[in-house]
C-alpha atoms as a PDB file:
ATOM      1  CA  UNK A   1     -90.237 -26.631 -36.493  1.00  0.00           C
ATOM      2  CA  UNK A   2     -91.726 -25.564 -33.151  1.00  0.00           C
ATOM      3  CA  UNK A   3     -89.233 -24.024 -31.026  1.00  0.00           C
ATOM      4  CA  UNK A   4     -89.264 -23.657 -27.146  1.00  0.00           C
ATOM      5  CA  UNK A   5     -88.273 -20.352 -25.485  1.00  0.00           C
ATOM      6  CA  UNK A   6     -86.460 -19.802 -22.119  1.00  0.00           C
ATOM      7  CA  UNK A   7     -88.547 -17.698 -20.185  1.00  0.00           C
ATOM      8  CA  UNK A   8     -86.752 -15.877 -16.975  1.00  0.00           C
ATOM      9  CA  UNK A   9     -89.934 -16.134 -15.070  1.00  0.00           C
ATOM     10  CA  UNK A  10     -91.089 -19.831 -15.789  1.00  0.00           C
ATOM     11  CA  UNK A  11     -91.125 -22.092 -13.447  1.00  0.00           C
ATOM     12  CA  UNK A  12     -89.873 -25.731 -13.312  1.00  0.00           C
ATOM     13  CA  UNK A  13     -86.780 -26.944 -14.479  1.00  0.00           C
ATOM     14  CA  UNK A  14     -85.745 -23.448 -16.519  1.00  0.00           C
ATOM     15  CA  UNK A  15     -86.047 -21.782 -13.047  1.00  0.00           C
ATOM     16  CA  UNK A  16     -83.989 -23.685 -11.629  1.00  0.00           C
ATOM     17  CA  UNK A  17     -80.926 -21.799 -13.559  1.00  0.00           C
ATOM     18  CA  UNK A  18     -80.764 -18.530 -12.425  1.00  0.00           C
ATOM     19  CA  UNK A  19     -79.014 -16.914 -14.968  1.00  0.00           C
ATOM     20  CA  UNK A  20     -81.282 -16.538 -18.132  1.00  0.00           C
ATOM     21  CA  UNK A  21     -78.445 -17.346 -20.601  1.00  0.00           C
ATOM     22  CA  UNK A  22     -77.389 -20.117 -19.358  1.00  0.00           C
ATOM     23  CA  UNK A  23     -80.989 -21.400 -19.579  1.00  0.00           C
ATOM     24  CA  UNK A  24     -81.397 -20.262 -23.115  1.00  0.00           C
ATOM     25  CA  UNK A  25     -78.320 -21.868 -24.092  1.00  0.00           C
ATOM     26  CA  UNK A  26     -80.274 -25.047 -23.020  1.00  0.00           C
ATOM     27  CA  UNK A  27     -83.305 -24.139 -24.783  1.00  0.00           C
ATOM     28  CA  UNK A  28     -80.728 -23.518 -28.285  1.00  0.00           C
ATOM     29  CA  UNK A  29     -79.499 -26.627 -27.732  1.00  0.00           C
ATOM     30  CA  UNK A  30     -82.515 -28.845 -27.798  1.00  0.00           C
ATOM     31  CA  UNK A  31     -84.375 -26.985 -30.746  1.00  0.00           C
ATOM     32  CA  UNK A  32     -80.876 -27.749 -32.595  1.00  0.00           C
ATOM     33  CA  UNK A  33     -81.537 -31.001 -31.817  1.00  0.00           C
ATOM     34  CA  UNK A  34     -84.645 -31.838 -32.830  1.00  0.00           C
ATOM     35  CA  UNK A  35     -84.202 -29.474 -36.119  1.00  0.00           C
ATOM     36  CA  UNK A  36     -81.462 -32.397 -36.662  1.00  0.00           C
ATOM     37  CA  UNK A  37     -83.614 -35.620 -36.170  1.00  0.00           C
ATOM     38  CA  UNK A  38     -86.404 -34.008 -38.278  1.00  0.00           C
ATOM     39  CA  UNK A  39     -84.014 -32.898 -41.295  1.00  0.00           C
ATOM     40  CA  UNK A  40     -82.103 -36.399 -40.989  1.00  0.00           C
ATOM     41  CA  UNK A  41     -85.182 -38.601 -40.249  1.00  0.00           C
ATOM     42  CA  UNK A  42     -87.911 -36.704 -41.740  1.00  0.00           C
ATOM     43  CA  UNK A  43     -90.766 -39.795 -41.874  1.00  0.00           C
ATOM     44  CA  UNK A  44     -90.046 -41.202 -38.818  1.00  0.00           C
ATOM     45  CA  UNK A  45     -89.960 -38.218 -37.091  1.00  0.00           C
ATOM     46  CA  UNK A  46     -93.320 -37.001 -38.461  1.00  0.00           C
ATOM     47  CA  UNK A  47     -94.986 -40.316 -37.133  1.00  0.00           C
ATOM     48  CA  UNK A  48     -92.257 -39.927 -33.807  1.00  0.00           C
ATOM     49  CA  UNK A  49     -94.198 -36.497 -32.664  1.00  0.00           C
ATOM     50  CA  UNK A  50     -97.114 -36.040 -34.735  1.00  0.00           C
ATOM     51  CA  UNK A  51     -98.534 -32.300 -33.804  1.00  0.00           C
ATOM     52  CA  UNK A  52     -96.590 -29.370 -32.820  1.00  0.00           C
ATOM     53  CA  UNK A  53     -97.837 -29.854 -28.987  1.00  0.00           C
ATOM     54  CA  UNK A  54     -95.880 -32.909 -28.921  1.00  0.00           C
ATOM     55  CA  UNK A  55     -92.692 -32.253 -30.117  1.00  0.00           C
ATOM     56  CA  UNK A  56     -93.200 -29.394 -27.446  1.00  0.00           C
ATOM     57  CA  UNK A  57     -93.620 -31.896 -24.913  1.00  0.00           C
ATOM     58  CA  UNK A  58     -91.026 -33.994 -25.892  1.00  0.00           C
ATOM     59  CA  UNK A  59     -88.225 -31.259 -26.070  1.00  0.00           C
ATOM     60  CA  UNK A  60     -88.620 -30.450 -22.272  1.00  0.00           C
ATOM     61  CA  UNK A  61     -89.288 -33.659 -21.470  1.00  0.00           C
ATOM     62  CA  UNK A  62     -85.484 -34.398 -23.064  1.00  0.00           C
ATOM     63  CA  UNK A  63     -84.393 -31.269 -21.542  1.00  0.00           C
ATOM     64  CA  UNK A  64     -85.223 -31.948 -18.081  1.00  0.00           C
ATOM     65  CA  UNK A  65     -83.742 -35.752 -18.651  1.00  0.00           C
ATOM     66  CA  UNK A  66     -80.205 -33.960 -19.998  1.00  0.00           C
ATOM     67  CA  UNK A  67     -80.099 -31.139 -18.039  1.00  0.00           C
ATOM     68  CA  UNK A  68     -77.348 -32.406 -16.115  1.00  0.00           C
ATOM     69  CA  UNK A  69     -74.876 -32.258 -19.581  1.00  0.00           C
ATOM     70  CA  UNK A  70     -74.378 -29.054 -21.011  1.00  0.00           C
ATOM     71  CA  UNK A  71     -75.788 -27.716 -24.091  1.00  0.00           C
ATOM     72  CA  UNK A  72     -72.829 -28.776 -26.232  1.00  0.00           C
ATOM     73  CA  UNK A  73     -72.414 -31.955 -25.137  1.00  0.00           C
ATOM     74  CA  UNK A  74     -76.249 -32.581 -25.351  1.00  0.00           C
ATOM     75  CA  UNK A  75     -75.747 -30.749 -29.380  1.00  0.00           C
ATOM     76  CA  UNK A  76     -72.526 -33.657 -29.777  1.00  0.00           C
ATOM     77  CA  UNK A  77     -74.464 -36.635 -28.725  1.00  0.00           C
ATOM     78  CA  UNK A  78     -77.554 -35.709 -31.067  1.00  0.00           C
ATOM     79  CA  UNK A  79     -74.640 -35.251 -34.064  1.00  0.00           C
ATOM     80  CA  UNK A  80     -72.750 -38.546 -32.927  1.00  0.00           C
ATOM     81  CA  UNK A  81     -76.664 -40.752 -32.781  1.00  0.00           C
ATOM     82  CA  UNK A  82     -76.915 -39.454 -36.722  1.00  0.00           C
ATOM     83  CA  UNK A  83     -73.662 -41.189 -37.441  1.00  0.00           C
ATOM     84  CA  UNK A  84     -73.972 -43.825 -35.410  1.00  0.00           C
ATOM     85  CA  UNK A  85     -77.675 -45.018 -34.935  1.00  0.00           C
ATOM     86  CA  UNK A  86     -79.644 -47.704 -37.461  1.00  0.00           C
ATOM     87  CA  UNK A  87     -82.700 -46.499 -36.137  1.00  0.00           C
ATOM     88  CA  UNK A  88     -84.418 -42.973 -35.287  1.00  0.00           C
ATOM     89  CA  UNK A  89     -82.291 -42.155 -31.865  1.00  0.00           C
ATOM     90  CA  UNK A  90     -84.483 -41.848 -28.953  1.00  0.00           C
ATOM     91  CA  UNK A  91     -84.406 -40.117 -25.703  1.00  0.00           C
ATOM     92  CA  UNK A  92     -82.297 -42.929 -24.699  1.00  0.00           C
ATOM     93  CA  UNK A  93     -79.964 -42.853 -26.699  1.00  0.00           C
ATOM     94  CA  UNK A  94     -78.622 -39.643 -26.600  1.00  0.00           C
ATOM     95  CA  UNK A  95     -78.199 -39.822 -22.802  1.00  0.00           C
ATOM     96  CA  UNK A  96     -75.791 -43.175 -23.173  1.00  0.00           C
ATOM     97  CA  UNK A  97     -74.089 -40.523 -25.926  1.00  0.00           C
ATOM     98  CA  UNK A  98     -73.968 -37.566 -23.318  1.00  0.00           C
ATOM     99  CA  UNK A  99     -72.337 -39.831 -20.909  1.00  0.00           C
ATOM    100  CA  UNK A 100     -68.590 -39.011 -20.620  1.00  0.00           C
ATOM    101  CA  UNK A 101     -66.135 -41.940 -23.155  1.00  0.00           C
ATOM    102  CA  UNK A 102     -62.629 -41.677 -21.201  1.00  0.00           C
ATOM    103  CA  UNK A 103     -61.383 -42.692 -24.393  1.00  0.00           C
ATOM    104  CA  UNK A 104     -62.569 -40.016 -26.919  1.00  0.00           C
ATOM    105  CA  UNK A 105     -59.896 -38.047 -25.865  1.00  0.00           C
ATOM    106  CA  UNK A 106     -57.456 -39.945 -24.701  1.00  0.00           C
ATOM    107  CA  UNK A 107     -57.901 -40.511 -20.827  1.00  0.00           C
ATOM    108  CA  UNK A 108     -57.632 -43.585 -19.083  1.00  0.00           C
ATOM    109  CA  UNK A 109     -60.731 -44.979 -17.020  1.00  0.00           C
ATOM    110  CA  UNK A 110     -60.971 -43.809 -13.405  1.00  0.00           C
ATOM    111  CA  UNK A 111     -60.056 -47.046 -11.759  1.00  0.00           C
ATOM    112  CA  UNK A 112     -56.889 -47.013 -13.980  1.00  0.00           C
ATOM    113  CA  UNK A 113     -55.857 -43.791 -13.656  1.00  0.00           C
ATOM    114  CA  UNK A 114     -57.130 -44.300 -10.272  1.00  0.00           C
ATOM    115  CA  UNK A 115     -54.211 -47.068  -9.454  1.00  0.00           C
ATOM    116  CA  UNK A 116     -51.715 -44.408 -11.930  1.00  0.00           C
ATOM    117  CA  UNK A 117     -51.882 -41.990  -8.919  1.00  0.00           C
ATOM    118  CA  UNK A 118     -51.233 -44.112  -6.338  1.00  0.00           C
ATOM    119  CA  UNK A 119     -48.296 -45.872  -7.509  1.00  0.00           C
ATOM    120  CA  UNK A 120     -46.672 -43.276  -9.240  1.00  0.00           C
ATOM    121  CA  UNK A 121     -42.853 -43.212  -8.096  1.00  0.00           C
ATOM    122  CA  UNK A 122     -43.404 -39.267  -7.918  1.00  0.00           C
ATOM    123  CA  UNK A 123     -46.097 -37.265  -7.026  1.00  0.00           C
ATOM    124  CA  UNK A 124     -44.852 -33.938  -9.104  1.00  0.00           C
ATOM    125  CA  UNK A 125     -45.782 -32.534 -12.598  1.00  0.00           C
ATOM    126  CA  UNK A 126     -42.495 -33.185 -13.867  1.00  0.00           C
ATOM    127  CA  UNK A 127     -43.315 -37.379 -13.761  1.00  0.00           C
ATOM    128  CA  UNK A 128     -44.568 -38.546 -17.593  1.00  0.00           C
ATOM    129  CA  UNK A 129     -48.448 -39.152 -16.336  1.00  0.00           C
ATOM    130  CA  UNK A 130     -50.910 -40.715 -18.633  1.00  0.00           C
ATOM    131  CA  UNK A 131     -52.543 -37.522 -18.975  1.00  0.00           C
ATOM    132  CA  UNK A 132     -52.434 -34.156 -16.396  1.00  0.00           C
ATOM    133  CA  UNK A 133     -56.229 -34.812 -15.443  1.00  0.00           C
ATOM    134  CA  UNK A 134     -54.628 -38.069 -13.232  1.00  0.00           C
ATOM    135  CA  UNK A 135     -52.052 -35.706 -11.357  1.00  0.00           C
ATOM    136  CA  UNK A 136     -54.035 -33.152 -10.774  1.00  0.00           C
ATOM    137  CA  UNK A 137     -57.120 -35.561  -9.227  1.00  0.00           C
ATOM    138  CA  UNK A 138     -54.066 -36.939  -7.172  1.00  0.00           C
ATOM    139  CA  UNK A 139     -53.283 -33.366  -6.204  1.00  0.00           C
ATOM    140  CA  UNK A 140     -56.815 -32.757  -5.535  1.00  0.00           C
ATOM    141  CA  UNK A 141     -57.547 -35.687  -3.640  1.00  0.00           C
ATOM    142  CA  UNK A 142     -54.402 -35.680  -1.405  1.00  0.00           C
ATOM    143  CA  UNK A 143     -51.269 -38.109  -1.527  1.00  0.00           C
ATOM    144  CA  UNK A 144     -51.685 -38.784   1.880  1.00  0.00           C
ATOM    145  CA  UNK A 145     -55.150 -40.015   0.802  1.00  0.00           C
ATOM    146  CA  UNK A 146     -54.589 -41.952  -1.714  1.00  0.00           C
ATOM    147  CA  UNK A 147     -51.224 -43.504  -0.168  1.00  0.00           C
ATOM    148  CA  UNK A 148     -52.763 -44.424   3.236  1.00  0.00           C
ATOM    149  CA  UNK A 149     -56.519 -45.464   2.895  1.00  0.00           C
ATOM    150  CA  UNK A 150     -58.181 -48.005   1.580  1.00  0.00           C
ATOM    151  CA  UNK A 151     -59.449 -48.103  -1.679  1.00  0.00           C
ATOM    152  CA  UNK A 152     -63.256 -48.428  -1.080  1.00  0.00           C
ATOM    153  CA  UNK A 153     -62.629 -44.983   0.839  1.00  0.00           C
ATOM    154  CA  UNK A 154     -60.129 -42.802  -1.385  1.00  0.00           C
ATOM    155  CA  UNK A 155     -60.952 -44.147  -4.859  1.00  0.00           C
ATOM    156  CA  UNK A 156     -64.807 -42.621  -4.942  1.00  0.00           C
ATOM    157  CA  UNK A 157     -63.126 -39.485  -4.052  1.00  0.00           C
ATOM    158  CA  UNK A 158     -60.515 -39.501  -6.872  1.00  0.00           C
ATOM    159  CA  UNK A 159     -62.630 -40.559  -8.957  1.00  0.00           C
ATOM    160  CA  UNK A 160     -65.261 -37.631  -8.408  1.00  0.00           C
ATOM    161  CA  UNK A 161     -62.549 -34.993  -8.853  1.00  0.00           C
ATOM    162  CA  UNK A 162     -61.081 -37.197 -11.849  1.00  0.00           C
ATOM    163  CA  UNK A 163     -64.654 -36.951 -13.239  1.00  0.00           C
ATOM    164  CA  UNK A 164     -64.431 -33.246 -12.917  1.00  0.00           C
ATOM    165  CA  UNK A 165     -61.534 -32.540 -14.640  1.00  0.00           C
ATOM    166  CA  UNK A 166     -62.238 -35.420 -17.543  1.00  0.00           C
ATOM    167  CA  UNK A 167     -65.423 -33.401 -18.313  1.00  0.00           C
ATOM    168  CA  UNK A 168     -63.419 -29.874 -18.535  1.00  0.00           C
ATOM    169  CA  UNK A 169     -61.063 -31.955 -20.897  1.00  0.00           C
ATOM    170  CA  UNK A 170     -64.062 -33.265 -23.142  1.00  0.00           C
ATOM    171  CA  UNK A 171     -65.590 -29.720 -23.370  1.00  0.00           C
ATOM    172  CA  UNK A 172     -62.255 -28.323 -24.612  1.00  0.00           C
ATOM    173  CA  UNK A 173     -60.588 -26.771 -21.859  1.00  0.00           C
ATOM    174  CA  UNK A 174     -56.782 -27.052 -21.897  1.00  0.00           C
ATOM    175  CA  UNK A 175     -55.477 -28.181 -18.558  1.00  0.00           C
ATOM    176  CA  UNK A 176     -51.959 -27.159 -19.149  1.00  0.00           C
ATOM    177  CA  UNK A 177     -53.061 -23.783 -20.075  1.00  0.00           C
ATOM    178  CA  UNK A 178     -55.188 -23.765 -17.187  1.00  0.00           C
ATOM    179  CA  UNK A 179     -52.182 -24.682 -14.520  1.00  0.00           C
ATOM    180  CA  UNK A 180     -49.953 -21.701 -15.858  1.00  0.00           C
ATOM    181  CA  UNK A 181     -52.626 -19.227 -15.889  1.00  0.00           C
ATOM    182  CA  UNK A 182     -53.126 -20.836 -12.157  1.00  0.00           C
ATOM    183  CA  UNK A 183     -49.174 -20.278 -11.663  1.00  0.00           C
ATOM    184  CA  UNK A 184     -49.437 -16.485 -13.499  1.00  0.00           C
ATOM    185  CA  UNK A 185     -52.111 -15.468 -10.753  1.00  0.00           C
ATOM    186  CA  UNK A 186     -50.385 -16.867  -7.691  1.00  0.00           C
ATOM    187  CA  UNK A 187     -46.954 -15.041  -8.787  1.00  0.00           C
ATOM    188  CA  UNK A 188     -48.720 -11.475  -9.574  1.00  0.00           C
ATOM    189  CA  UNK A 189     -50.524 -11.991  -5.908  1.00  0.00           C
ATOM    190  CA  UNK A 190     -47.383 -12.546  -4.683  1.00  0.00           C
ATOM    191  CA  UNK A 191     -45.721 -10.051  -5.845  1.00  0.00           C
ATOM    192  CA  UNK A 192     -48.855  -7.397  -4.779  1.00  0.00           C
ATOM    193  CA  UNK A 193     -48.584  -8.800  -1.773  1.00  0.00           C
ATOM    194  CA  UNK A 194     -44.662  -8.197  -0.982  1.00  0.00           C
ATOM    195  CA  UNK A 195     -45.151  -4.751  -2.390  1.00  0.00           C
ATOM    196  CA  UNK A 196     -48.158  -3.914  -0.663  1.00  0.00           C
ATOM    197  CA  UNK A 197     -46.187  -5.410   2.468  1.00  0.00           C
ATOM    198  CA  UNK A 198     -42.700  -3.241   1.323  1.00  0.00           C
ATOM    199  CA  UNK A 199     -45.204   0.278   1.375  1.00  0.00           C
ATOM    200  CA  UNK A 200     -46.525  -0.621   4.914  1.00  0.00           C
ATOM    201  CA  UNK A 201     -42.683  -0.613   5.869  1.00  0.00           C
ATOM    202  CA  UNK A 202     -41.539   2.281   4.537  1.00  0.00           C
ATOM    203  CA  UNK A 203     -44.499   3.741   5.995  1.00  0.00           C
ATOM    204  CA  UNK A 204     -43.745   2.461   9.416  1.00  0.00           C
ATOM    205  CA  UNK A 205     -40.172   3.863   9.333  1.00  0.00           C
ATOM    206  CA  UNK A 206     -40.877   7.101   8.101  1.00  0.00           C
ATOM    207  CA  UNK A 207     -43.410   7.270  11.404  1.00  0.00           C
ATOM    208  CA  UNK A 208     -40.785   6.681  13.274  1.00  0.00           C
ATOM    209  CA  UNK A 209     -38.306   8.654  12.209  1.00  0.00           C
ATOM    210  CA  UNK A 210     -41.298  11.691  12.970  1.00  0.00           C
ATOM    211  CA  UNK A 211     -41.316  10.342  16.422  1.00  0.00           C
ATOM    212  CA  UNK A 212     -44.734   8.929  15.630  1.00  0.00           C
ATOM    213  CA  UNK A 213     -45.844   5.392  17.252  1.00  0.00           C
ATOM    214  CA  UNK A 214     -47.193   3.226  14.313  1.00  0.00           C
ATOM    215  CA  UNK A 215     -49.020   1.470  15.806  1.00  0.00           C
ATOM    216  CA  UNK A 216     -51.051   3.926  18.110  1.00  0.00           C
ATOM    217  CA  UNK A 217     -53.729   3.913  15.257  1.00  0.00           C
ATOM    218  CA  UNK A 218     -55.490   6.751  13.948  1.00  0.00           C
ATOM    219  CA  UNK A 219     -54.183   9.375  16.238  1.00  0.00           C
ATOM    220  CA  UNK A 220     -50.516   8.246  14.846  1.00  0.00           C
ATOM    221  CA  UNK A 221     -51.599   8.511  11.789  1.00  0.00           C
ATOM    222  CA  UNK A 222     -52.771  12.241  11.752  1.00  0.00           C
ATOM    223  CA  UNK A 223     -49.626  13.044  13.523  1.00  0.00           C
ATOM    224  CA  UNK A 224     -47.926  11.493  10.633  1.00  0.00           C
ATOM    225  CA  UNK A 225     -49.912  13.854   7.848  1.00  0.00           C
ATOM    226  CA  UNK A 226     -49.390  16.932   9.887  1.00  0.00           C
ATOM    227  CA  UNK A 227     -45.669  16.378   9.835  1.00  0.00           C
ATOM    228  CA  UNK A 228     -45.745  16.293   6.471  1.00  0.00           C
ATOM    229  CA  UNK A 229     -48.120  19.357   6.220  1.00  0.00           C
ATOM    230  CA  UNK A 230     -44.843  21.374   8.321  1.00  0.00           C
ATOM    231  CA  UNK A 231     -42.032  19.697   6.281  1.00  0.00           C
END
């Protein structure tokens, strides 16, 4: 099997990626693929791409069509087409498999989820949603949005963020997980912050009890370390 190579000075669509792995994950991905067709279809694939310079062609002419899913979603759709497909899957096919399916895991269609949101009786974490991706699209999108305009504006704006978060979903990503961490960051900021704000108090107090002016800037502030240099 031919392979193609990600190459950090190429141009075209591999340059386009600017960090090298990420491109070479691509590049993985689509000699994994064909590697598949030609060990599942072995015939068809010989009389498919008939010299080595084709099936060179054809992988970056597939990778530039699927560059917009990621390497293991491109890797899923080639597995699902050898389950699925009668016939030797095509370049066609594997894009209508890369395309997101709400209900492989377990996610309502956009519109739906899209009408969820808005009618919800609450607009909190704590109401039983369908699934967290349609709260936190809500969140995302704004109540006030999604309350007060019309449909034909607000719903292509849930839906985008909806999109977003259904795709983190179908590459594995644990929402849930992802909200405490969220929660866990904002609380040890937080607390940083208050004792970052509690040192610049003490500091302030000490200054004055020196007689220093804290806020006379730098001059204060060497009248402050020279205070301590005599104490």
């Amino acid at each position: 099997m031919t392979t193609i190579r990600h190459e950090s000075g190429s141009t075209g669509a591999a340059a386009e990626h600017k960090q090298p792995q990420r491109g070479a994950d691509y590049f993985d991905a689509m000699n994994a693929v064909f590697t598949l067709l030609e060990d599942a279809y072995p015939l068809k694939f010989k009389r498919a791409f008939s010299t080595d310079e084709d099936v060179v062609r054809a992988k970056r002419v597939w990778l530039s069509s699927l560059r917009e899913y990621t390497p293991r979603r491109i890797l899923y759709a080639a597995k699902k087409a050898l389950d699925t497909s009668k016939f030797f899957p095509d370049l066609s096919d594997l894009r209508a498999l890369c395309k997101l399916r709400y209900d492989e895991v377990g996610l309502k269609e956009p519109l739906q989820a899209y009408y969820e949101a808005c009618y919800a009786p609450q607009q909190t974490r704590a109401f039983p949603w369908s699934h967290i991706a349609v709260y936190l699209a809500a969140r995302a999108t704004g109540w006030m949005m999604l309350r007060s305009e019309e449909q034909r504006v607000a719903f292509p704006v849930f839906e985008r963020n909806y999109e977003i978060l259904c795709n983190r979903v179908l590459e594995g990503e644990d929402l849930e997980t992802s909200i405490l961490k969220g929660l866990e960051d904002s609380r040890h900021k937080e607390v940083t912050r208050q004792a970052e704000e509690a040192a610049q108090l003490q500091q302030r107090q000490t200054m004055v009890r020196q007689g220093i002016d804290p806020d006379n800037g730098s001059s204060a502030r060497d009248r402050l370390m020279k205070a301590f240099e005599q104490g």
